[in-house]
PDB file of N, CA and C in Angstrom:
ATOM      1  N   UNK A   1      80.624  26.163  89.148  1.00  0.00           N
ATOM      2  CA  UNK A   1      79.512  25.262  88.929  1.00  0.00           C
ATOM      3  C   UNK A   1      79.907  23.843  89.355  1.00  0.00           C
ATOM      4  N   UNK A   2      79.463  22.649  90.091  1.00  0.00           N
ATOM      5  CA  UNK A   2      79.710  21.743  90.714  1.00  0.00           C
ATOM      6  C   UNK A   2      78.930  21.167  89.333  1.00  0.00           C
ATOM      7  N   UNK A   3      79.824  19.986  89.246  1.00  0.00           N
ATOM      8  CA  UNK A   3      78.976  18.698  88.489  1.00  0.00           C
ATOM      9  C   UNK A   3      78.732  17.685  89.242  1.00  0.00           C
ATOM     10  N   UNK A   4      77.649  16.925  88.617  1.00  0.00           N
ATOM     11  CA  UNK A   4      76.557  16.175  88.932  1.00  0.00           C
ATOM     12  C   UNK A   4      77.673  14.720  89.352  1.00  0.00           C
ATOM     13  N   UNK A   5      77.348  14.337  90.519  1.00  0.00           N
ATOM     14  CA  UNK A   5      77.979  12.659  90.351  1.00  0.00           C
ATOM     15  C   UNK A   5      77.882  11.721  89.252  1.00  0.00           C
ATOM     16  N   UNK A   6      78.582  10.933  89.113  1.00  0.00           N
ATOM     17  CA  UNK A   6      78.608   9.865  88.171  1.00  0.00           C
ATOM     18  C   UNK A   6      77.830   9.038  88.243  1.00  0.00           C
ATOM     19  N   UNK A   7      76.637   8.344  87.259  1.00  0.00           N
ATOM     20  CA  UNK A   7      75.684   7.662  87.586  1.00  0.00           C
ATOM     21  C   UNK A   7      76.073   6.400  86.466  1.00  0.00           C
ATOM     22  N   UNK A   8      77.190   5.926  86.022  1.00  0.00           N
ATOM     23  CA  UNK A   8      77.550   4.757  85.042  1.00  0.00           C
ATOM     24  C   UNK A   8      78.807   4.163  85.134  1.00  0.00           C
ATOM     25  N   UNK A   9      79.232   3.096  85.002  1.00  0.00           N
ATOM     26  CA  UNK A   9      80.192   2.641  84.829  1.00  0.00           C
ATOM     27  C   UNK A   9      80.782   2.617  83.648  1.00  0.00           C
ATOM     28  N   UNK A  10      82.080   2.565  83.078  1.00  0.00           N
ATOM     29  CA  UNK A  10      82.224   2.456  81.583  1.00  0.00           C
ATOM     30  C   UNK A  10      83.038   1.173  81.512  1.00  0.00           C
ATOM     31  N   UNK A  11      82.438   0.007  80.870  1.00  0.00           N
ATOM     32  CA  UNK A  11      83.221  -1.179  80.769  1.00  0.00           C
ATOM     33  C   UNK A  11      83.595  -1.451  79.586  1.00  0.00           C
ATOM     34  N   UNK A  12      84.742  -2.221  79.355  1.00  0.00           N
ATOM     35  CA  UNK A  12      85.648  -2.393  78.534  1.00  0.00           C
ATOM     36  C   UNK A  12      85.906  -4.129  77.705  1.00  0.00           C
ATOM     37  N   UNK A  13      85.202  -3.974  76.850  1.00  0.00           N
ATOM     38  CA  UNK A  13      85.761  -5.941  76.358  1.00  0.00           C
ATOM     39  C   UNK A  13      87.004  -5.990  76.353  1.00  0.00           C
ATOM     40  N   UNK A  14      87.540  -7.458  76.827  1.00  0.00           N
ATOM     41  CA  UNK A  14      88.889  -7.249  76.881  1.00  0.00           C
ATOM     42  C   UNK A  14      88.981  -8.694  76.099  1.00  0.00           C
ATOM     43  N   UNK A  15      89.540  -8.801  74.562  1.00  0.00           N
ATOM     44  CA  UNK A  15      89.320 -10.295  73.444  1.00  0.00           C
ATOM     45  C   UNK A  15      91.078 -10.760  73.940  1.00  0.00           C
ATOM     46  N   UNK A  16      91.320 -11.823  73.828  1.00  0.00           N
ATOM     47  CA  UNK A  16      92.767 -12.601  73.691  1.00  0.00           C
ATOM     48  C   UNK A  16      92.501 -13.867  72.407  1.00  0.00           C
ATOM     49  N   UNK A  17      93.523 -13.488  71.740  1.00  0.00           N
ATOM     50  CA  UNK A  17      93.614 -14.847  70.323  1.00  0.00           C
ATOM     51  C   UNK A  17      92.202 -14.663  69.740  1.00  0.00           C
ATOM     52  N   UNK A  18      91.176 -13.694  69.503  1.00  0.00           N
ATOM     53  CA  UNK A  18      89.881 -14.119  68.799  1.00  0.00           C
ATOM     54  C   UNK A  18      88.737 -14.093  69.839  1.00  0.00           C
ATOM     55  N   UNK A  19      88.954 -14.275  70.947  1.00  0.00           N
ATOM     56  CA  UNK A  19      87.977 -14.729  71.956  1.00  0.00           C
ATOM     57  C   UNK A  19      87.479 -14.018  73.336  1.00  0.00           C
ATOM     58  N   UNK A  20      86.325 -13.640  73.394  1.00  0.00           N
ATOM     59  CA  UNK A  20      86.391 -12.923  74.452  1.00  0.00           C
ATOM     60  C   UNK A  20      87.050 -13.297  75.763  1.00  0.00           C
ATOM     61  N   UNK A  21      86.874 -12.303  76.627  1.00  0.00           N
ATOM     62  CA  UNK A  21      87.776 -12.730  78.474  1.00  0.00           C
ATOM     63  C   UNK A  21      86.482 -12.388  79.134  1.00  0.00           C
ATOM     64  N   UNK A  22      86.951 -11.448  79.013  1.00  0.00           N
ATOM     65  CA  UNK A  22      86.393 -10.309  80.448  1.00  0.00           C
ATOM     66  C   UNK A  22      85.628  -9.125  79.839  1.00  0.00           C
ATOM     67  N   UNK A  23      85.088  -8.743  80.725  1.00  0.00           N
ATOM     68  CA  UNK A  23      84.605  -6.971  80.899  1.00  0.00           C
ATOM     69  C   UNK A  23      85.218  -6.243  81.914  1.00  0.00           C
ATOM     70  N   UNK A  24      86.236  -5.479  82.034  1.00  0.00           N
ATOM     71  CA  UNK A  24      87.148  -4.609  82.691  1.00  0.00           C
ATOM     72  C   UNK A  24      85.992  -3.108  83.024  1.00  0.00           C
ATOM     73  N   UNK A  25      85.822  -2.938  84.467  1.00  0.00           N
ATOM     74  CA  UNK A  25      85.899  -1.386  84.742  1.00  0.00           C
ATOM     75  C   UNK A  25      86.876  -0.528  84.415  1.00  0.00           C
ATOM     76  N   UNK A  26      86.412   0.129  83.353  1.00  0.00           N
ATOM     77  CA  UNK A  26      87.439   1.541  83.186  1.00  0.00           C
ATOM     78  C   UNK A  26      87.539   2.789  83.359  1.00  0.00           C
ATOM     79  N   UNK A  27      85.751   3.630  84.011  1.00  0.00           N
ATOM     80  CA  UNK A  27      85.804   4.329  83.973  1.00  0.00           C
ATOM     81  C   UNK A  27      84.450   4.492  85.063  1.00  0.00           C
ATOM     82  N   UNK A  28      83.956   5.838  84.629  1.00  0.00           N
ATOM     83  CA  UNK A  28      82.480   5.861  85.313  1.00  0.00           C
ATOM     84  C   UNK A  28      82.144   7.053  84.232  1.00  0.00           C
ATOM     85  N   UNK A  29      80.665   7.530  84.559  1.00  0.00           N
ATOM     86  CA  UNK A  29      80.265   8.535  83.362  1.00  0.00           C
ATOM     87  C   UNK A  29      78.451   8.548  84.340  1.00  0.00           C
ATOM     88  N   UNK A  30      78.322   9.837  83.168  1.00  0.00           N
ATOM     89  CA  UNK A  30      76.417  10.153  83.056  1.00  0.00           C
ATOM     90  C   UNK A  30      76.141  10.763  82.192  1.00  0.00           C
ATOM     91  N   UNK A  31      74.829  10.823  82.249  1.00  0.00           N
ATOM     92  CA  UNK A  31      73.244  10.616  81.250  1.00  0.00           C
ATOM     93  C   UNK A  31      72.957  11.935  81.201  1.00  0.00           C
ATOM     94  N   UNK A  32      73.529  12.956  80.202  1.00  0.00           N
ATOM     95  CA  UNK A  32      72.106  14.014  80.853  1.00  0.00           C
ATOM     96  C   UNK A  32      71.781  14.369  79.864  1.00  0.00           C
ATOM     97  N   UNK A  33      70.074  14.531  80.133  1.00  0.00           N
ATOM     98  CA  UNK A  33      69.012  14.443  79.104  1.00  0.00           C
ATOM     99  C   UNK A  33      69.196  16.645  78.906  1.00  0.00           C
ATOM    100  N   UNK A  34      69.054  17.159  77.753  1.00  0.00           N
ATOM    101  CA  UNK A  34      68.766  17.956  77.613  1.00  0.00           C
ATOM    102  C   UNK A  34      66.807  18.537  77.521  1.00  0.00           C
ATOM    103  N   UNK A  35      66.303  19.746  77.578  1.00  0.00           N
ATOM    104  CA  UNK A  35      64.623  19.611  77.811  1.00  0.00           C
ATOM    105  C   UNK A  35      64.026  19.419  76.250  1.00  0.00           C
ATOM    106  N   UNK A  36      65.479  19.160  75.138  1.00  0.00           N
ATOM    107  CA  UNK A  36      64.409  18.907  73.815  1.00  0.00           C
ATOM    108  C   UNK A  36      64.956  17.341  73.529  1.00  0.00           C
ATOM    109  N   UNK A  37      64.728  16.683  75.012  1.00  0.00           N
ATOM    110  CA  UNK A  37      65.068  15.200  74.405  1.00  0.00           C
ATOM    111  C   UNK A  37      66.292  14.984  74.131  1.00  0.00           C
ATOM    112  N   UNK A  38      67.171  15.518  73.680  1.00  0.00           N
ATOM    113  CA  UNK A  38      68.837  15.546  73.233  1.00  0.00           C
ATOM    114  C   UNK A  38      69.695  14.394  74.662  1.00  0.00           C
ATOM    115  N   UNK A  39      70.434  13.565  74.219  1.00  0.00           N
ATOM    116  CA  UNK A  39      70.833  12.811  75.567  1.00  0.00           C
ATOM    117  C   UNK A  39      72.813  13.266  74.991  1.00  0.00           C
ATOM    118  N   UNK A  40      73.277  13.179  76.063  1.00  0.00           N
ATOM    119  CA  UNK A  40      74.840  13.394  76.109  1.00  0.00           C
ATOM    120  C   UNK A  40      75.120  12.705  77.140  1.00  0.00           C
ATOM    121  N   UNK A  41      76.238  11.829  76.962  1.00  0.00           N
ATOM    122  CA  UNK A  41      76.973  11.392  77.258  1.00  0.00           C
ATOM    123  C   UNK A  41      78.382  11.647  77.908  1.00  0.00           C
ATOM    124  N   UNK A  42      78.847  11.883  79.154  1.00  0.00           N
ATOM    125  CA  UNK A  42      80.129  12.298  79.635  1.00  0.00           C
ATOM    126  C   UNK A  42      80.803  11.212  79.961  1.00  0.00           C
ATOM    127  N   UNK A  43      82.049  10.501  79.862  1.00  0.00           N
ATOM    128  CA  UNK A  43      82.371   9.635  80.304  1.00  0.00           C
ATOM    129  C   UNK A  43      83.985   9.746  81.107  1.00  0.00           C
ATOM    130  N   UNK A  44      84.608   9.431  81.968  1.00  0.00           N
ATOM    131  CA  UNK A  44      85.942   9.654  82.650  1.00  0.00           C
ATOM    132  C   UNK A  44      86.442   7.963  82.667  1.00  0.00           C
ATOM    133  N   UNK A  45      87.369   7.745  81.465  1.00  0.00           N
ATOM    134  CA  UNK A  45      88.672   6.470  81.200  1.00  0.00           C
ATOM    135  C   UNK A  45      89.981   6.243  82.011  1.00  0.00           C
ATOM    136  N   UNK A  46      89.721   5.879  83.347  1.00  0.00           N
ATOM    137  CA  UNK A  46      90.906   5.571  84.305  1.00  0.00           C
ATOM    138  C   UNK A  46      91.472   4.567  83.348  1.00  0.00           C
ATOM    139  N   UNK A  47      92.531   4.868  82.154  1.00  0.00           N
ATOM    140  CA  UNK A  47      93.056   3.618  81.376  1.00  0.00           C
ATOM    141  C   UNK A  47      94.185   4.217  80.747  1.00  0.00           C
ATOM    142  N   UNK A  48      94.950   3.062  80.694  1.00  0.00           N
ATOM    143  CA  UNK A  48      96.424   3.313  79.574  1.00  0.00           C
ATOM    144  C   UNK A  48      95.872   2.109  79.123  1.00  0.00           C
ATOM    145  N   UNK A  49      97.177   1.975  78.078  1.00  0.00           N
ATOM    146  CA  UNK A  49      97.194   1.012  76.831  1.00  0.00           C
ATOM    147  C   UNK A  49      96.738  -0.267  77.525  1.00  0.00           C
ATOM    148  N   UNK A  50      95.884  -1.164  77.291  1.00  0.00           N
ATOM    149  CA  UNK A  50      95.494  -2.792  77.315  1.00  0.00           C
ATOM    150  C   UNK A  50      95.530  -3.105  76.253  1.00  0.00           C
ATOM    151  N   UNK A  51      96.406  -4.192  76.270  1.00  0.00           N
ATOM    152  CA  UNK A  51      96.578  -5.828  75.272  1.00  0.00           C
ATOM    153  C   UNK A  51      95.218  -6.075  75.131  1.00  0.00           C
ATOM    154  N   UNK A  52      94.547  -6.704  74.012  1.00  0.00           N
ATOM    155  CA  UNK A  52      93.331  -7.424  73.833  1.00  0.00           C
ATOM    156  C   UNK A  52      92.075  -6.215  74.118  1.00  0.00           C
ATOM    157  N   UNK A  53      92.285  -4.934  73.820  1.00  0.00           N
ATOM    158  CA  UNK A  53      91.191  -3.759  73.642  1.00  0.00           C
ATOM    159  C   UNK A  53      90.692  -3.712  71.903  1.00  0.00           C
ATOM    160  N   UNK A  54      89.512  -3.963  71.825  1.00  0.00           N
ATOM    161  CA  UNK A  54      88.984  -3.405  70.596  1.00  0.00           C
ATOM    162  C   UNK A  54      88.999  -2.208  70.789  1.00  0.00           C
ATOM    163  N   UNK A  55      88.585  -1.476  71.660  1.00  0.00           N
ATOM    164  CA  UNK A  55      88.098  -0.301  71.716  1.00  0.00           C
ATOM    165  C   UNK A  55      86.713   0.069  71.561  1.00  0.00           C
ATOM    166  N   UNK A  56      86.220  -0.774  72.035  1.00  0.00           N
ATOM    167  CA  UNK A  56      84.749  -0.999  72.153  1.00  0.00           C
ATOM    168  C   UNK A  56      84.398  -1.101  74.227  1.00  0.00           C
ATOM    169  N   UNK A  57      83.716   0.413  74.092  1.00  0.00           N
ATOM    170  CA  UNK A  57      83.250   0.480  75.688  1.00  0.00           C
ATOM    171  C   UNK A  57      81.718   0.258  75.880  1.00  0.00           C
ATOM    172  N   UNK A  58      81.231   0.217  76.868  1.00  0.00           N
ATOM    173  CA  UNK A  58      79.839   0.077  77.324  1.00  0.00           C
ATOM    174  C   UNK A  58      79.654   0.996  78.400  1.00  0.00           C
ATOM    175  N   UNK A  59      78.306   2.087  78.505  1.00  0.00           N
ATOM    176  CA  UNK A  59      78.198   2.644  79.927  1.00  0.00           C
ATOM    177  C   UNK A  59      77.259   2.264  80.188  1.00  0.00           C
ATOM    178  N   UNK A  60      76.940   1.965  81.275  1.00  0.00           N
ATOM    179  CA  UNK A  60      76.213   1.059  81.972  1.00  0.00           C
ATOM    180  C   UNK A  60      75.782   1.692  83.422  1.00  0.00           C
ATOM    181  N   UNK A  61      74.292   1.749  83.985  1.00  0.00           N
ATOM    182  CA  UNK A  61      74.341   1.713  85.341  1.00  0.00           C
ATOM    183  C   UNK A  61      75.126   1.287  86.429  1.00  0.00           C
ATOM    184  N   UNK A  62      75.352   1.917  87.640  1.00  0.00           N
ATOM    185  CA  UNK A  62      76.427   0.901  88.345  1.00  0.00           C
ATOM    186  C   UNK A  62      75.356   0.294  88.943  1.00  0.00           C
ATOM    187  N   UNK A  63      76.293  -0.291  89.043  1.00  0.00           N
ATOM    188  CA  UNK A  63      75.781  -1.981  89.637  1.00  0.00           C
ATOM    189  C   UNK A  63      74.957  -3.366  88.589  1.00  0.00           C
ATOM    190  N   UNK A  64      75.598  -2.610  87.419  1.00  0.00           N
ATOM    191  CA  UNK A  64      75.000  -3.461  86.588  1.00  0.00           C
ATOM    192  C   UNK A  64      76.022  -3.828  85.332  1.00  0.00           C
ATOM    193  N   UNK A  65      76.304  -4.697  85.378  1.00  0.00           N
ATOM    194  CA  UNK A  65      77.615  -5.500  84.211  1.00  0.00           C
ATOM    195  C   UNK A  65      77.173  -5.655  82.893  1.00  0.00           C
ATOM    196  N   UNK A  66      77.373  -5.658  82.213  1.00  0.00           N
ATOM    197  CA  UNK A  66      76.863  -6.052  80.786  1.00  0.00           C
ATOM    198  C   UNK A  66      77.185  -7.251  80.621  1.00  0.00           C
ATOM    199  N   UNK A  67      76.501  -7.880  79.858  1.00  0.00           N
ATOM    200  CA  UNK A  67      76.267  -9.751  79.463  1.00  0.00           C
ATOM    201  C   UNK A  67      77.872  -9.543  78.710  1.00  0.00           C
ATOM    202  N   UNK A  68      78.155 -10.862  78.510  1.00  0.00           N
ATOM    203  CA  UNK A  68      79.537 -11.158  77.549  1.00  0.00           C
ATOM    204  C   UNK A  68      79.079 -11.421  76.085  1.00  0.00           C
ATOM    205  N   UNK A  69      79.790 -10.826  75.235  1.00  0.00           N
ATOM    206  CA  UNK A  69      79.160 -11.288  73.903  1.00  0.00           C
ATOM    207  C   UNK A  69      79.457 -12.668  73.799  1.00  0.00           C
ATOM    208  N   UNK A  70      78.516 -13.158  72.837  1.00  0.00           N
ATOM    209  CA  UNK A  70      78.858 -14.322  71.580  1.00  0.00           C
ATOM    210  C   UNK A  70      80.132 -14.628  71.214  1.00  0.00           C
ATOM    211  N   UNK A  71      81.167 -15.518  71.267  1.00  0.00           N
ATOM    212  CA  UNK A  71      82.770 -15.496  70.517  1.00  0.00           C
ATOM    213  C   UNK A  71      81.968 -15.970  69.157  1.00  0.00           C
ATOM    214  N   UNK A  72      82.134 -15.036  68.237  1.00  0.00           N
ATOM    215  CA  UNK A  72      82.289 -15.949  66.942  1.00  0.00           C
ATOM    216  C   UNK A  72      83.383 -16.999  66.168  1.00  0.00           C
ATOM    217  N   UNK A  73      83.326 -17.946  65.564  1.00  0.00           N
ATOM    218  CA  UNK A  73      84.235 -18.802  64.984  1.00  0.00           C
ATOM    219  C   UNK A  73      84.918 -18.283  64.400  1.00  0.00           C
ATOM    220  N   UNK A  74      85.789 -17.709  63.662  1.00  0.00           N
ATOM    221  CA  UNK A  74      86.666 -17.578  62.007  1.00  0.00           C
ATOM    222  C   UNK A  74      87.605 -18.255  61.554  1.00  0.00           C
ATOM    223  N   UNK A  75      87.405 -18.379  60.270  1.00  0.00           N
ATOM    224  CA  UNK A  75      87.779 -19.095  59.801  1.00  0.00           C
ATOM    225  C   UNK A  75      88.806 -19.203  58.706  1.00  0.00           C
ATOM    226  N   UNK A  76      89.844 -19.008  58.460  1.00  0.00           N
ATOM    227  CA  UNK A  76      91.358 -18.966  57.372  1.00  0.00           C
ATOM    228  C   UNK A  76      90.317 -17.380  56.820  1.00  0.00           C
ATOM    229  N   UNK A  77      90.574 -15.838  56.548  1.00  0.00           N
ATOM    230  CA  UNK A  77      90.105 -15.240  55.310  1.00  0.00           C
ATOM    231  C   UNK A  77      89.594 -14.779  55.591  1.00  0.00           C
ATOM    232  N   UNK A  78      88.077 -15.159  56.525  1.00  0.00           N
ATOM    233  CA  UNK A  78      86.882 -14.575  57.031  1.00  0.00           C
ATOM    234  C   UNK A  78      87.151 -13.408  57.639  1.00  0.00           C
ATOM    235  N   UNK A  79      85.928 -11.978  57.555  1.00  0.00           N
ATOM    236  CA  UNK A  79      86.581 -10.862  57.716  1.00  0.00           C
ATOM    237  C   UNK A  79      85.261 -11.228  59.124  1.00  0.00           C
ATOM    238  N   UNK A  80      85.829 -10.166  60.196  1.00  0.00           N
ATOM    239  CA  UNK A  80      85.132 -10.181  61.123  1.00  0.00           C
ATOM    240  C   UNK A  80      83.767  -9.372  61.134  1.00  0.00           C
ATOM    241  N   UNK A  81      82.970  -9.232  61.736  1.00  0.00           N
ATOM    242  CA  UNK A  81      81.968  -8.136  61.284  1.00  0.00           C
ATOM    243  C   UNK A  81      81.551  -7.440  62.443  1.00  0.00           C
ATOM    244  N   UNK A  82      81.258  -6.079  62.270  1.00  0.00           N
ATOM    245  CA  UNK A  82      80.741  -5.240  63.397  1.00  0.00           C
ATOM    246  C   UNK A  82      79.823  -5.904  64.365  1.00  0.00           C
ATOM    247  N   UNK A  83      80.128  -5.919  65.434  1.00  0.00           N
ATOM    248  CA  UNK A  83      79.145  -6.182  66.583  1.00  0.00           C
ATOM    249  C   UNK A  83      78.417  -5.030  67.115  1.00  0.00           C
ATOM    250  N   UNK A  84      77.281  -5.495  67.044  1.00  0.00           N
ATOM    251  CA  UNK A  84      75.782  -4.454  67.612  1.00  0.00           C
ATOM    252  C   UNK A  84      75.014  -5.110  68.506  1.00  0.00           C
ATOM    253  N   UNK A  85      75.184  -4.079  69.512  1.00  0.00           N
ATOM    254  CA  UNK A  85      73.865  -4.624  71.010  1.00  0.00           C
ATOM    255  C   UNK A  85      73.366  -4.137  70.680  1.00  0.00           C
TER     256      UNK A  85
END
């Protein structure tokens, strides 16, 4: 059985000291819809260990980058909080 080409990129936040950098290509991936609506996700991680990985990926159309988040401030204590697109 041949699989389907890759129709996504999988990008990678990459934080240093608190603060975002970059968005790193790490991978590629696709979409496939099952016929009761059901969506799955395949994704392929060209990656070893990176410094400054949450471990937080994005798949994304190619040719299309995802925005950079917000850096939040913190402050002595402050616990960080989940980020949601």
């Amino acid at each position: 059985m041949q699989q389907k080409p890759f129709t996504h990129v999988l990008w990678l936040q990459k934080w240093e000291g608190g603060k975002f950098r970059e968005w790193l290509p790490i991978g590629k991936g696709r979409i496939h819809m099952e016929a009761d609506g059901t969506a799955y996700a395949e994704n392929f991680q060209d990656l070893t260990a990176i410094g400054g990985w949450n471990g937080y990926t994005r798949l994304m159309p190619i040719g299309v980058k995802p925005k950079d988040p917000e850096s939040e401030s913190k402050r002595p204590g402050q616990h960080s909080s989940v980020r949601e697109e």
